[in-house]
C-alpha atoms as a PDB file:
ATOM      1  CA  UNK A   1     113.699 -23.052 287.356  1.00  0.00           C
ATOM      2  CA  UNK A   2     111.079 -21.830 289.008  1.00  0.00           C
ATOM      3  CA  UNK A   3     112.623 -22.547 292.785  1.00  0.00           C
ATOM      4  CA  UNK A   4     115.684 -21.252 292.082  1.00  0.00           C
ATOM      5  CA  UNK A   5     117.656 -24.805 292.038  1.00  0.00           C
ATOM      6  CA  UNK A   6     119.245 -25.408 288.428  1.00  0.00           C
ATOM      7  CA  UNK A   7     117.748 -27.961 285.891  1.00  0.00           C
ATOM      8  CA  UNK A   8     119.368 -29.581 283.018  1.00  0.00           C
ATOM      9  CA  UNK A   9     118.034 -30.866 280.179  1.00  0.00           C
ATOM     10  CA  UNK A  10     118.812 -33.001 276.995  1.00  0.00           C
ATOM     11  CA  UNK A  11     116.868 -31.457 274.294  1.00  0.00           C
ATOM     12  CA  UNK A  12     116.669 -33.612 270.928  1.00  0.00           C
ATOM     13  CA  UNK A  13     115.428 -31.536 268.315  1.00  0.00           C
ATOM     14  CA  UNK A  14     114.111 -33.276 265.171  1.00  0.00           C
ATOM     15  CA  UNK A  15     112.835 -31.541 262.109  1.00  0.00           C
ATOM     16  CA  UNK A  16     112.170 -31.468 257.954  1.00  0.00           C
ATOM     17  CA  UNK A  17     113.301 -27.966 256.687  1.00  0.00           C
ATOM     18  CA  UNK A  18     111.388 -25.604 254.363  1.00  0.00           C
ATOM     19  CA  UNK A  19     113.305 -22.680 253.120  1.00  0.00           C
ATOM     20  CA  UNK A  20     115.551 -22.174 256.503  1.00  0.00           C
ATOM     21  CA  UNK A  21     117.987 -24.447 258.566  1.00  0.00           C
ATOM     22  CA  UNK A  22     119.514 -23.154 261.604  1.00  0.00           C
ATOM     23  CA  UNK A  23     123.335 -22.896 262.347  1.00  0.00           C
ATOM     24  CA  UNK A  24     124.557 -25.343 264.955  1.00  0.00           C
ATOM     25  CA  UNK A  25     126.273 -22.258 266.663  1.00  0.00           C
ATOM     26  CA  UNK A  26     123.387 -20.162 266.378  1.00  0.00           C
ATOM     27  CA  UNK A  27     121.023 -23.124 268.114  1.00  0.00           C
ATOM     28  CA  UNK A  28     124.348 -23.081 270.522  1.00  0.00           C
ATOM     29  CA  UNK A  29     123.682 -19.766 271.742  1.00  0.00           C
ATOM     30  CA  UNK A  30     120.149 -19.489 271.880  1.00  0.00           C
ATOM     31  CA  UNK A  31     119.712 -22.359 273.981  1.00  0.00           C
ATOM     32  CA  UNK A  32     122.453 -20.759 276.229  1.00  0.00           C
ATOM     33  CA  UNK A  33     119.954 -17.599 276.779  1.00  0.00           C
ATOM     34  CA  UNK A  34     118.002 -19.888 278.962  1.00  0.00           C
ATOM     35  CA  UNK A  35     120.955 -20.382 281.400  1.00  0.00           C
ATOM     36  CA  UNK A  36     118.636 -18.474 283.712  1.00  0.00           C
ATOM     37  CA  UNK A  37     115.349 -18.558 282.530  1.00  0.00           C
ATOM     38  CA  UNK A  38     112.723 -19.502 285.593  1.00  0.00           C
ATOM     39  CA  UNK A  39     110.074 -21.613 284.133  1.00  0.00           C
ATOM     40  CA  UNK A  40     108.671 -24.775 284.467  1.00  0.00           C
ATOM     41  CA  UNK A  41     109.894 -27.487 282.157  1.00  0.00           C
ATOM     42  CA  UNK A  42     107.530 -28.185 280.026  1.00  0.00           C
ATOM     43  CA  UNK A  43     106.915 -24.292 279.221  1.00  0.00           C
ATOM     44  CA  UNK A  44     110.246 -24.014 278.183  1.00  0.00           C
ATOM     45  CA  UNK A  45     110.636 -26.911 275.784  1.00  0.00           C
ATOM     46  CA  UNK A  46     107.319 -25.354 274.214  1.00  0.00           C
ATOM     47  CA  UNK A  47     108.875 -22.441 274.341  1.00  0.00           C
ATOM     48  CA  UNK A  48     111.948 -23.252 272.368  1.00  0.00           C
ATOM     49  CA  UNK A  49     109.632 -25.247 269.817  1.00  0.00           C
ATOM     50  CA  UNK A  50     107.424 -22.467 269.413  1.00  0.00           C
ATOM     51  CA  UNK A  51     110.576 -20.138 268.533  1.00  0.00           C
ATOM     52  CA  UNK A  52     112.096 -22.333 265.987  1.00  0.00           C
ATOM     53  CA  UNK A  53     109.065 -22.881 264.826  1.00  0.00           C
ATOM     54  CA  UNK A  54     107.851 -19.098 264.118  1.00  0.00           C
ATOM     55  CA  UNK A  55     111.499 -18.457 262.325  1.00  0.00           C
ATOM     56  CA  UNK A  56     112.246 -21.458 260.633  1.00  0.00           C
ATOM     57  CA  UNK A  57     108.649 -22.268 259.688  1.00  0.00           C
ATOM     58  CA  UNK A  58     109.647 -26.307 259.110  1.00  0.00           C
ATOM     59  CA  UNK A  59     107.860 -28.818 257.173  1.00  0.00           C
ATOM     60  CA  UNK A  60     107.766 -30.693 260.127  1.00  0.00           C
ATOM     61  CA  UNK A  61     109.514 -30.428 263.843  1.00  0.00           C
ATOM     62  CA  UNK A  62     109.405 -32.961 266.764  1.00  0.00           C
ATOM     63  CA  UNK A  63     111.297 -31.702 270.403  1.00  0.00           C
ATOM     64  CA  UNK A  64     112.094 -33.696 273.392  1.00  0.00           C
ATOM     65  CA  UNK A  65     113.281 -32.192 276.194  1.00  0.00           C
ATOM     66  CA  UNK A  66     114.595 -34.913 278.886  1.00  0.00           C
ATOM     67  CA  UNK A  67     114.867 -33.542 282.284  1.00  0.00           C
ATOM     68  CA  UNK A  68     117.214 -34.850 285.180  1.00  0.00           C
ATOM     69  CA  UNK A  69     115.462 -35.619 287.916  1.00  0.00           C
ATOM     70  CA  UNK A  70     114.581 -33.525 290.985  1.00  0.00           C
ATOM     71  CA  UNK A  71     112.679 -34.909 293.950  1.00  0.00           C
ATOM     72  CA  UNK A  72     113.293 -37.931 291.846  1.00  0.00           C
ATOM     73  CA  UNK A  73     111.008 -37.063 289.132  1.00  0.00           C
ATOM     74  CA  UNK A  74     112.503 -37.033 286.031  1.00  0.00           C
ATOM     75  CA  UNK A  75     110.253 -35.376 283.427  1.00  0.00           C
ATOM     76  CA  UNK A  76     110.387 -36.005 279.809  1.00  0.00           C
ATOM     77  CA  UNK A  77     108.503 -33.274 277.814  1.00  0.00           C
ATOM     78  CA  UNK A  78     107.141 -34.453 273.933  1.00  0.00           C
ATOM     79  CA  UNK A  79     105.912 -32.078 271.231  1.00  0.00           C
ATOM     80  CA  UNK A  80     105.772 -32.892 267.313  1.00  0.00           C
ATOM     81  CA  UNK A  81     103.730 -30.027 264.719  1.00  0.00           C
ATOM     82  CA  UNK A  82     102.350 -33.352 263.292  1.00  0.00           C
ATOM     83  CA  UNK A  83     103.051 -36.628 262.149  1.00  0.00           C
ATOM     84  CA  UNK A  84     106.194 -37.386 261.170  1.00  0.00           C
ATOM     85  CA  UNK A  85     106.781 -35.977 257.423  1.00  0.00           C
ATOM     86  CA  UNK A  86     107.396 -38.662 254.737  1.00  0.00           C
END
């Protein structure tokens, strides 16, 4: 976070492989490299898309991160490569 408080997130992470999947345990730890990451919210969910997106190069991949509120504002942070693959 940007002010130094902590933020949480639920990230749901949706996508249509190509060639690659990732490992639960792998996702596991690279999420846990942002334990203390300052950004802003929605930077870092586009951040994480962007990353998964450059390795795993997916058909498709949708990402919403749900922030807890702070200051009472929860943010909820939306990106998708494209519509939904069928």
């Amino acid at each position: 976070p940007a002010t130094g408080a902590p933020d949480f997130a639920n990230l749901v992470i949706d996508y249509v492989p190509d060639r690659l999947m990732v490992e639960s345990k792998s996702l596991k730890l690279y999420l846990h490299s942002y334990r203390n990451h300052r950004g802003f919210h929605e930077a870092c969910t586009l951040m994480v898309a962007k990353h998964l997106i450059e390795r795993l190069k997916p058909r498709w991949l949708r990402i919403c991160g749900f922030w807890f509120p702070r200051g009472g504002i929860p943010i909820d942070v939306f990106y998708q490569t494209r519509e939904p693959y069928t």
